[in-house]
N, C-alpha and C. Protein backbone atom coordinates (compact mmCIF):
# COMPACT_ATOMS: atom_id res chain seq x y z
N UNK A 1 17.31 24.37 18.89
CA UNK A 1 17.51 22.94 19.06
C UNK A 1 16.75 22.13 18.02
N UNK A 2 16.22 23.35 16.97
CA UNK A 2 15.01 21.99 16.28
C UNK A 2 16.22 21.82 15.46
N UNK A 3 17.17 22.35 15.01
CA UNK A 3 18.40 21.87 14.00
C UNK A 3 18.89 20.31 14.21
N UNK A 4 18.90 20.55 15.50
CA UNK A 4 19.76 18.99 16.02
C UNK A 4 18.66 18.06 16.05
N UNK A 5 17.69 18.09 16.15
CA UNK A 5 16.47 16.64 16.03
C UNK A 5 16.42 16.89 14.59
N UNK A 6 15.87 17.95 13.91
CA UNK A 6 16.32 17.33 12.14
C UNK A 6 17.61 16.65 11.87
N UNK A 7 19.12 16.90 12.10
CA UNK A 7 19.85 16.29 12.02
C UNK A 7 19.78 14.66 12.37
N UNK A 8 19.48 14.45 14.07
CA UNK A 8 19.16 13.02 13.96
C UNK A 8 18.11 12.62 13.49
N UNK A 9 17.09 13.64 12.70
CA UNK A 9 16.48 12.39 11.83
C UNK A 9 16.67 11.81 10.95
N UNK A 10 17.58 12.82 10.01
CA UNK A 10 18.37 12.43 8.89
C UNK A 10 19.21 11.43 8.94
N UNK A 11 19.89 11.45 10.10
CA UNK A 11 21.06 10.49 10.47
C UNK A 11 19.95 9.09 10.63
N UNK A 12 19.42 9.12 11.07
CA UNK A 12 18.24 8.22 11.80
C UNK A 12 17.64 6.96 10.20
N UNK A 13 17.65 8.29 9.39
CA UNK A 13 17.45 7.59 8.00
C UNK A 13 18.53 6.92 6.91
N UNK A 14 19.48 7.54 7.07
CA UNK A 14 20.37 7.03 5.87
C UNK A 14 21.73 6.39 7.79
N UNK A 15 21.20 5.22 7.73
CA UNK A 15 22.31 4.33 8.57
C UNK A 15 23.90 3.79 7.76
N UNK A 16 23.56 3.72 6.52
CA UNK A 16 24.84 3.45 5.59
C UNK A 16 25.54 4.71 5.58
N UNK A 17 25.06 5.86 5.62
CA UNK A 17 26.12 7.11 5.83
C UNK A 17 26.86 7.19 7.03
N UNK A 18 25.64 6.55 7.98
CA UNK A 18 26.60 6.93 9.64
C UNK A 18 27.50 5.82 9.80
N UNK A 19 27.44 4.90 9.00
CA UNK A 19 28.35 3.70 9.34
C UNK A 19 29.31 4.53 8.45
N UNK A 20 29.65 4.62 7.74
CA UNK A 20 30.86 5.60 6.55
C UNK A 20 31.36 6.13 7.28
N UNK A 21 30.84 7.48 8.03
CA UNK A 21 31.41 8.25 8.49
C UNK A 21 31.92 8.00 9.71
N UNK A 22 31.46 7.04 10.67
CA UNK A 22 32.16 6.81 11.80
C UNK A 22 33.58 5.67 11.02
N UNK A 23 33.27 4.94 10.18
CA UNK A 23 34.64 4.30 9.69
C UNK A 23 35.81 5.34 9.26
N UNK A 24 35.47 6.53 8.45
CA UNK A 24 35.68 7.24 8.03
C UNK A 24 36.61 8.27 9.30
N UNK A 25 36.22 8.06 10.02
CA UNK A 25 36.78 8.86 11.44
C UNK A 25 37.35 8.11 12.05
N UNK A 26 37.18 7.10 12.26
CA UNK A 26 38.00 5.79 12.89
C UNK A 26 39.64 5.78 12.45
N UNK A 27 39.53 5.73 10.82
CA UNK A 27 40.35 5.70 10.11
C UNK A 27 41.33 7.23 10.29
N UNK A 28 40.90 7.89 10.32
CA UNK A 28 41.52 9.48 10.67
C UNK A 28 41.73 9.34 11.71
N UNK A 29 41.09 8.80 12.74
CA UNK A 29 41.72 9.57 14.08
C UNK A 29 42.87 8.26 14.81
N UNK A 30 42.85 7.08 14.48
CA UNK A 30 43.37 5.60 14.65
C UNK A 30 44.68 5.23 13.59
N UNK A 31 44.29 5.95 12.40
CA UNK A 31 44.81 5.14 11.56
C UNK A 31 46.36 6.18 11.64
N UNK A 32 46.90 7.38 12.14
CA UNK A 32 48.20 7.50 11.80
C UNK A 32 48.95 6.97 13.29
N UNK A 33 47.95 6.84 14.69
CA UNK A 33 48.94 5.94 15.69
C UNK A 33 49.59 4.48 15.05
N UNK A 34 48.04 3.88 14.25
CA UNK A 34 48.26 2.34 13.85
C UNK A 34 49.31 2.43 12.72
N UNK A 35 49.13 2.88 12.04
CA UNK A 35 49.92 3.04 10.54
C UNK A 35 50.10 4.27 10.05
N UNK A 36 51.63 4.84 10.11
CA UNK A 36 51.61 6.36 10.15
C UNK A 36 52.37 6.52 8.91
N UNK A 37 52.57 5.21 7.97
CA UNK A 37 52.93 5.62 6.97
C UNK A 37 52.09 5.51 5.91
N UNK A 38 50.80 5.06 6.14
CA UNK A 38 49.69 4.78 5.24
C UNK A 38 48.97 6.15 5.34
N UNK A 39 48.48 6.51 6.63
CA UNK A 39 47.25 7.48 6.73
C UNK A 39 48.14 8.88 7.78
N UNK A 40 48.14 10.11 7.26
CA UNK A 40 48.37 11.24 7.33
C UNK A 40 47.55 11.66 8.47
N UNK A 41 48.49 12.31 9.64
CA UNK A 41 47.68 12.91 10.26
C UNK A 41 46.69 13.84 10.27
N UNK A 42 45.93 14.16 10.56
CA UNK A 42 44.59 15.07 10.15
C UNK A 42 45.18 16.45 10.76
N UNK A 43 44.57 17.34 10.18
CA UNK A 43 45.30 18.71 10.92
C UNK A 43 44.70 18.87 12.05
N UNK A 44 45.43 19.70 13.25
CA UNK A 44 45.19 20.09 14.65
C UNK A 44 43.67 20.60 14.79
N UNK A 45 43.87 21.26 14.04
CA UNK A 45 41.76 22.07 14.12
C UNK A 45 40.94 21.30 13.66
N UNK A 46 41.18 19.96 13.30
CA UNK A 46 40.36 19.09 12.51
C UNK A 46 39.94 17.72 13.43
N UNK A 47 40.85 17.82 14.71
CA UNK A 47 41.07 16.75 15.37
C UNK A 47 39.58 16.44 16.42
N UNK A 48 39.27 17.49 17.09
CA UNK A 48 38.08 17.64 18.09
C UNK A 48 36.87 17.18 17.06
N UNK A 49 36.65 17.61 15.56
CA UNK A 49 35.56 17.49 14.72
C UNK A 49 35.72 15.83 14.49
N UNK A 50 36.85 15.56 14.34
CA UNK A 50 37.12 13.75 13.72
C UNK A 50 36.83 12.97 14.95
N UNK A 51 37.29 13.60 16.20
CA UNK A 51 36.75 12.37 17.35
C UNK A 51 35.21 12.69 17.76
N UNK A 52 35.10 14.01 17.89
CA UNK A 52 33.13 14.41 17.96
C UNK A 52 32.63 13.37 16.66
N UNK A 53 32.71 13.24 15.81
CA UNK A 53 31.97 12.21 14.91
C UNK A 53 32.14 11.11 15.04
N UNK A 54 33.12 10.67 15.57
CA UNK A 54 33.45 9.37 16.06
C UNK A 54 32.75 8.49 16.86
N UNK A 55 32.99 9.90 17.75
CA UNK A 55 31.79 9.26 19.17
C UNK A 55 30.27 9.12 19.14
N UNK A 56 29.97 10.15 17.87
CA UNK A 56 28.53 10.77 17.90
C UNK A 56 27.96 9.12 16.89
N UNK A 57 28.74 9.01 15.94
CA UNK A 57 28.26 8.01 14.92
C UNK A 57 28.75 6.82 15.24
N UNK A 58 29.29 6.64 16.58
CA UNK A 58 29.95 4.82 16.90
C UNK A 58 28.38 5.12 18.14
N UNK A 59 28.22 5.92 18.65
CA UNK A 59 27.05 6.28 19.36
C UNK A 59 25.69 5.31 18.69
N UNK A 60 25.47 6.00 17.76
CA UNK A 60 24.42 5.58 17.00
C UNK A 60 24.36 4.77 16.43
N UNK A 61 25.37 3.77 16.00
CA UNK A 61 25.18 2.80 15.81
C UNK A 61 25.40 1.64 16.80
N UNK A 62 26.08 2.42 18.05
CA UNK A 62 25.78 0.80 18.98
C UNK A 62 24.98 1.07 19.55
N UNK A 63 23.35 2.20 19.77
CA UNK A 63 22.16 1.86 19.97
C UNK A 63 21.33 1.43 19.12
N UNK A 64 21.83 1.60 17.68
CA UNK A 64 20.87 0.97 16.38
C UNK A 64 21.54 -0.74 16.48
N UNK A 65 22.37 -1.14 16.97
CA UNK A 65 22.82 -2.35 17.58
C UNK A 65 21.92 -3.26 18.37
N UNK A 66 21.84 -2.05 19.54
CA UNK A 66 21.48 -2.86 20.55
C UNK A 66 19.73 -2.98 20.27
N UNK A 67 19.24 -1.87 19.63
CA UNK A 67 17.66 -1.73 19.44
C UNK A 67 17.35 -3.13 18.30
N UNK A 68 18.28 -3.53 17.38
CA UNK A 68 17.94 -4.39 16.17
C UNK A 68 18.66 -5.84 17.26
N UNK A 69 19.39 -6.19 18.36
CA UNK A 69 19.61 -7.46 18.48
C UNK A 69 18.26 -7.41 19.47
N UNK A 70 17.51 -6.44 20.33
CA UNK A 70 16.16 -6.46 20.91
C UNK A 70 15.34 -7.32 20.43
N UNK A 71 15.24 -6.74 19.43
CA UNK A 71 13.90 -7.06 18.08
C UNK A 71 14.28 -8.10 17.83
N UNK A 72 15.55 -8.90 17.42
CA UNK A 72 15.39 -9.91 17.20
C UNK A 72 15.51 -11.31 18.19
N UNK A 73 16.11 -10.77 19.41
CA UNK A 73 15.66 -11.76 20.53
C UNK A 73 14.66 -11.38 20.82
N UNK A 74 13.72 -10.83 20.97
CA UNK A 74 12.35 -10.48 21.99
C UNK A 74 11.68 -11.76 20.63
N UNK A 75 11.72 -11.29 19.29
CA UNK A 75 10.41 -12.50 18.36
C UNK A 75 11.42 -13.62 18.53
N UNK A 76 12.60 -13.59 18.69
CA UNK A 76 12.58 -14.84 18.90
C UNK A 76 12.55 -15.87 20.20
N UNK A 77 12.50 -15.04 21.12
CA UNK A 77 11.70 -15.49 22.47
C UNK A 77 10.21 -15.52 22.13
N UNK A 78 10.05 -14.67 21.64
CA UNK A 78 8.37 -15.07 20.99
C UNK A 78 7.68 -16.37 20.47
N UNK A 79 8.69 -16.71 18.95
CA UNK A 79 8.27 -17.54 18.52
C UNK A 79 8.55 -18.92 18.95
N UNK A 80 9.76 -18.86 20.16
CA UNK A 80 10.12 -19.87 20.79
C UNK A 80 9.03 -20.25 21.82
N UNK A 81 8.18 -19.48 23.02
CA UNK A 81 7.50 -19.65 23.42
C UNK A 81 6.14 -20.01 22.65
N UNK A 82 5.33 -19.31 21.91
CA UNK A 82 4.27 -20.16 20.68
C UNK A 82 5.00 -21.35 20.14
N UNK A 83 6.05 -21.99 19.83
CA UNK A 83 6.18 -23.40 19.53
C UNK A 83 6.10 -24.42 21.03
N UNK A 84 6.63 -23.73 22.00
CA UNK A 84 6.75 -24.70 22.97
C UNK A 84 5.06 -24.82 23.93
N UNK A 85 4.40 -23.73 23.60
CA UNK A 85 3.21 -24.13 23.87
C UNK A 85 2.08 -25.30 23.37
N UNK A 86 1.41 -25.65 24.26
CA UNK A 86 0.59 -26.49 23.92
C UNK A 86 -0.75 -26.20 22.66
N UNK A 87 0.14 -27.26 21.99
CA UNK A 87 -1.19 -27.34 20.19
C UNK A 87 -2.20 -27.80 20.32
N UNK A 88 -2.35 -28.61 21.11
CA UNK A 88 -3.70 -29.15 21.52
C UNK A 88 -4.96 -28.18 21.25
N UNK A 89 -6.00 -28.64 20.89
CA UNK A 89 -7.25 -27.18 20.78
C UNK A 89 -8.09 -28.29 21.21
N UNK A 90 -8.88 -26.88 22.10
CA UNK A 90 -10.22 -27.64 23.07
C UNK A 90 -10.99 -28.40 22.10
N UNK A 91 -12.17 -28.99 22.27
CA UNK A 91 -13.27 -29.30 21.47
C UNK A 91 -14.37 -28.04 20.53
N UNK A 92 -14.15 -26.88 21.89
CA UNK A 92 -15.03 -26.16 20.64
C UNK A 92 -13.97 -25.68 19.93
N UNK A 93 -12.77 -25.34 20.28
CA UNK A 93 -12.05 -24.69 19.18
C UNK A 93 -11.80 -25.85 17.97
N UNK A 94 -11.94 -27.04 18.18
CA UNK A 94 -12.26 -27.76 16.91
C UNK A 94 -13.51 -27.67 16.10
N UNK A 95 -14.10 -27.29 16.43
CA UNK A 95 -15.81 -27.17 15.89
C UNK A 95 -15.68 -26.25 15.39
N UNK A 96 -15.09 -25.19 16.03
CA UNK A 96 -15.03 -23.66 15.73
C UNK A 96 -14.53 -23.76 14.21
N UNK A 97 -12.83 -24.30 13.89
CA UNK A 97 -12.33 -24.67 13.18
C UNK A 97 -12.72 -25.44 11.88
N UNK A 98 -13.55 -26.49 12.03
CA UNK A 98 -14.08 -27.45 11.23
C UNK A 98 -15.70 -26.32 10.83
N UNK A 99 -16.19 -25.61 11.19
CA UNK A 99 -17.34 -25.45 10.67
C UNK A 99 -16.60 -23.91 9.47
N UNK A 100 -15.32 -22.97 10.27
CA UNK A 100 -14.89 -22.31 9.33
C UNK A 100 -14.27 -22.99 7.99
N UNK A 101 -13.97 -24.12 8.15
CA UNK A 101 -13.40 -25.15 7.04
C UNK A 101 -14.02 -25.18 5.97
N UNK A 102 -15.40 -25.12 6.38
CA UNK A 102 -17.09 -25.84 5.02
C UNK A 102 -16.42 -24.27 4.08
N UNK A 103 -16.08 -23.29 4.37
CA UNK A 103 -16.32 -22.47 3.21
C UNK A 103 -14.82 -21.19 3.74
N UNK A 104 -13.31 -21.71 3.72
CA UNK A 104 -11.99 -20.96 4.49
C UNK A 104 -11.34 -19.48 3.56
N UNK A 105 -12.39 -19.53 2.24
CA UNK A 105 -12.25 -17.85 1.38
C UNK A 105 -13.26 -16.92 2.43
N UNK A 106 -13.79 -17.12 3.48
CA UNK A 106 -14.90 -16.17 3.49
C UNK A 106 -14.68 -16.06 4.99
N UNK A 107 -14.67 -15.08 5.94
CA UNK A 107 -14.42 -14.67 7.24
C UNK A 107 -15.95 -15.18 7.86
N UNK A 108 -16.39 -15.16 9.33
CA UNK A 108 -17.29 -15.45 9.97
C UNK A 108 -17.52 -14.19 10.42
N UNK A 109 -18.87 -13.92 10.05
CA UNK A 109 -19.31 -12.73 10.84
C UNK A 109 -20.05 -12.89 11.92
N UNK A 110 -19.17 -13.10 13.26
CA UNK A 110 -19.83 -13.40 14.53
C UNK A 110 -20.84 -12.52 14.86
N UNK A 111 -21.53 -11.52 14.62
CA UNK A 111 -22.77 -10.63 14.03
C UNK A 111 -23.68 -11.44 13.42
N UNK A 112 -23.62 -11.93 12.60
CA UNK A 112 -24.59 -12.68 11.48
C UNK A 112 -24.81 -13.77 11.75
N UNK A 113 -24.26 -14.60 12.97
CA UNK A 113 -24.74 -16.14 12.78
C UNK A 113 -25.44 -16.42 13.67
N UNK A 114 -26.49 -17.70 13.12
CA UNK A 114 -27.36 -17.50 14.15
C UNK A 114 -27.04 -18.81 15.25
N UNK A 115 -27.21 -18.10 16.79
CA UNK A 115 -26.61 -18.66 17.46
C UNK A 115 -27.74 -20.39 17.95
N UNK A 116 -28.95 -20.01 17.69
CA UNK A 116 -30.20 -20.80 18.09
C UNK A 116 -29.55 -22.63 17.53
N UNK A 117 -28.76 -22.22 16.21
CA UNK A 117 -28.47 -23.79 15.35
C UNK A 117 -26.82 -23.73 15.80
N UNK A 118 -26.47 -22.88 16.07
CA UNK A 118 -24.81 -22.88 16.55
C UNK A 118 -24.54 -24.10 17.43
N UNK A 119 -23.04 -23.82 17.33
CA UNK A 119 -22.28 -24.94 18.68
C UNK A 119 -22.24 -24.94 19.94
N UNK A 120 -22.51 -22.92 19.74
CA UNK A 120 -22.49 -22.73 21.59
C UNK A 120 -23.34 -21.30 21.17
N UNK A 121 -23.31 -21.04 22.45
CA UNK A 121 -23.86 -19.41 22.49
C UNK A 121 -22.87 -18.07 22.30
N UNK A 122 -23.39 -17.23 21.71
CA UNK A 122 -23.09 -16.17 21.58
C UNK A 122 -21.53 -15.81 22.22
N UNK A 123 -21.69 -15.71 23.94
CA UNK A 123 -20.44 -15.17 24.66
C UNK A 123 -19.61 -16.51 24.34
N UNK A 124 -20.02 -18.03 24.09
CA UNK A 124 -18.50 -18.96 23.77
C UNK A 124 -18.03 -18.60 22.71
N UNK A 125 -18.76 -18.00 21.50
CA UNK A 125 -18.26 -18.09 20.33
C UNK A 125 -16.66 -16.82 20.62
N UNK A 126 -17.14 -16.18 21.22
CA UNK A 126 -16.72 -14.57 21.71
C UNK A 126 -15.25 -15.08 22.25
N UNK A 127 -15.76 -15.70 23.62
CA UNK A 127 -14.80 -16.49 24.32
C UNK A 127 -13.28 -17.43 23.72
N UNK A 128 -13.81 -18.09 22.34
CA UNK A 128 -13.47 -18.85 21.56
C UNK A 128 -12.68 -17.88 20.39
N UNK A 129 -13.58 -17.00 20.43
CA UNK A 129 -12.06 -15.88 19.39
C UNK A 129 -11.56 -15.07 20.22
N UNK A 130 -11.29 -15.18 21.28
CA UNK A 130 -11.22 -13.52 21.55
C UNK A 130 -9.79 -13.01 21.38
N UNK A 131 -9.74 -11.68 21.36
CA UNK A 131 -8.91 -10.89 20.89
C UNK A 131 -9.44 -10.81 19.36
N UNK A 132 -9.63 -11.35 18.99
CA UNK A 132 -10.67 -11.24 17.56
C UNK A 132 -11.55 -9.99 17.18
N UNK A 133 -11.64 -10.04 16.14
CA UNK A 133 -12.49 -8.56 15.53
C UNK A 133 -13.65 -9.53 15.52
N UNK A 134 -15.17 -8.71 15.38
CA UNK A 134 -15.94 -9.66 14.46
C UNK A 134 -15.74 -10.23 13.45
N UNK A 135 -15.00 -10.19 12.80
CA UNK A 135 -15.03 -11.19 11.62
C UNK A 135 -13.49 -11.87 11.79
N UNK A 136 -14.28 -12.96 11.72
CA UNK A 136 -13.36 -14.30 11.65
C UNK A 136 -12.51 -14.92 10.42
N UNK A 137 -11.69 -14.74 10.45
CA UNK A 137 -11.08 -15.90 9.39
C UNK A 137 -9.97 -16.54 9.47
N UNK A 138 -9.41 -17.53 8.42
CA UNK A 138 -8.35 -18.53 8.73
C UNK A 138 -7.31 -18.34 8.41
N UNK A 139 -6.32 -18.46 8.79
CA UNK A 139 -4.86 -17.85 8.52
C UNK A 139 -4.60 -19.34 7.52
N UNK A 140 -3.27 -19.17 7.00
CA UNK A 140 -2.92 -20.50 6.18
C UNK A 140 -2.60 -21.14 7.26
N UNK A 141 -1.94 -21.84 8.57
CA UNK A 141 -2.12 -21.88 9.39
C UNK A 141 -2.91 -22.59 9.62
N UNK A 142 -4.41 -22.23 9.94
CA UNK A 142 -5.41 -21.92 10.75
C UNK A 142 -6.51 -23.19 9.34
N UNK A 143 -6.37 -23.12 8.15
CA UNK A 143 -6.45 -23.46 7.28
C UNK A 143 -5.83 -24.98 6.94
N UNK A 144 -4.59 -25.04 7.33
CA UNK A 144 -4.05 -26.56 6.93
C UNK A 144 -4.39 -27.34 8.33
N UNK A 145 -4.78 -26.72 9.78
CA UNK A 145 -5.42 -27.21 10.87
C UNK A 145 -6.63 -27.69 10.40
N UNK A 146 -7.73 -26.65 9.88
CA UNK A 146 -8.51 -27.10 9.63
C UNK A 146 -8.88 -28.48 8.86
N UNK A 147 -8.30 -28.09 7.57
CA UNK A 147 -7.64 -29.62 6.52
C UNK A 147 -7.91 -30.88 7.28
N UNK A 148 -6.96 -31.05 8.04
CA UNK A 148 -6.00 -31.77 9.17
C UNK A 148 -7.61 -32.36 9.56
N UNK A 149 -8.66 -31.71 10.31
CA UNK A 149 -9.59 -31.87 11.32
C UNK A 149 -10.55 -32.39 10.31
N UNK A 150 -10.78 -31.91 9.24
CA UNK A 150 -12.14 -32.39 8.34
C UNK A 150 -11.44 -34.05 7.85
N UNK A 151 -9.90 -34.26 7.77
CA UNK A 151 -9.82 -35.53 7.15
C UNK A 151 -10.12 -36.66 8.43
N UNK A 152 -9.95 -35.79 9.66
CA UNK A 152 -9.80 -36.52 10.72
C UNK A 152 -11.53 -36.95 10.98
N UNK A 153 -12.36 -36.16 10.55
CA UNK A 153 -14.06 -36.31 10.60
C UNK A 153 -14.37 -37.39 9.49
N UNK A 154 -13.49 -36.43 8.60
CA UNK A 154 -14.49 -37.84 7.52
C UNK A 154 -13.94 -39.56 8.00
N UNK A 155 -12.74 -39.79 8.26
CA UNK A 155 -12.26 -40.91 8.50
C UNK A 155 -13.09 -41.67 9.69
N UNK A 156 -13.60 -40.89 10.45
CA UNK A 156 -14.15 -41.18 11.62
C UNK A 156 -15.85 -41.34 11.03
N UNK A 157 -16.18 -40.68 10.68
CA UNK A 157 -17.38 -41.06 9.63
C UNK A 157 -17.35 -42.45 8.70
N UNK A 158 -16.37 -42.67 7.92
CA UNK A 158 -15.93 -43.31 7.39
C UNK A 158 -16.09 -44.55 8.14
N UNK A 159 -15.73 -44.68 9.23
CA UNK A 159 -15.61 -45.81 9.87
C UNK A 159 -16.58 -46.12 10.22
């Protein structure tokens, strides 16, 4: 049986062949009911092999179908839910934001800072990234927010 899992891996890899060949069989086994003066019937011993590929490679591609329209409704239920959520960011996650701003080439090493002059303690900072690695940094994103928050300080300074 290890023949047949190498086979679908191969198949698994070249998807432009299995689309060929199931057209390719479509056309043989369809095409002399539909049009019997265009396409030649296939010979009798040839017939079980042309519909076995048929089935095997219309198979595989309407689960490589259904697996690629997944993927693309599931992110796009994804990214539909992250837009419809609330943008709003607490106060420390503005602080958080505005103090990664002073210097947005260089990650935060929540390790290294000292918490004594910080905004909060230790477990908010934690709290405030979490899912986060120790080291912090700004996505572009995360970066034109920031932007956004330092013009919004200085103006307020400003005033």
């Amino acid at each position: 049986m290890d023949w047949l899992a190498g086979i679908l891996k191969e198949l698994n890899i070249s998807r432009p062949l299995v689309a060929a060949i199931f057209a390719t069989a479509v056309v043989m086994h369809f095409g002399p009911i539909l049009s019997p003066g265009y396409v030649p019937r296939p010979p009798v011993e040839v017939a079980p092999y042309v519909f076995a590929s048929m089935v095997l490679t219309g198979s595989l591609l309407f689960f490589w179908g259904i697996a690629g329209l997944w993927s693309v409704t599931s992110s796009g239920a994804r990214s539909a839910v992250s837009a419809l959520r609330d943008t709003s960011l607490s106060e420390p996650e503005v602080a958080l934001l505005f103090f990664m701003a002073k210097d947005p080439t260089h990650p935060i090493d929540l390790d290294n800072i000292d918490y004594t002059r910080a905004l909060g303690t230790k477990l908010e900072f934690h709290h405030w990234t979490k899912q986060l690695e120790n080291m912090v940094y700004l996505t572009e994103k995360g970066k034109g927010r920031a932007l956004e928050i330092q013009r919004q300080v200085a103006k307020k300074n400003a005033a």
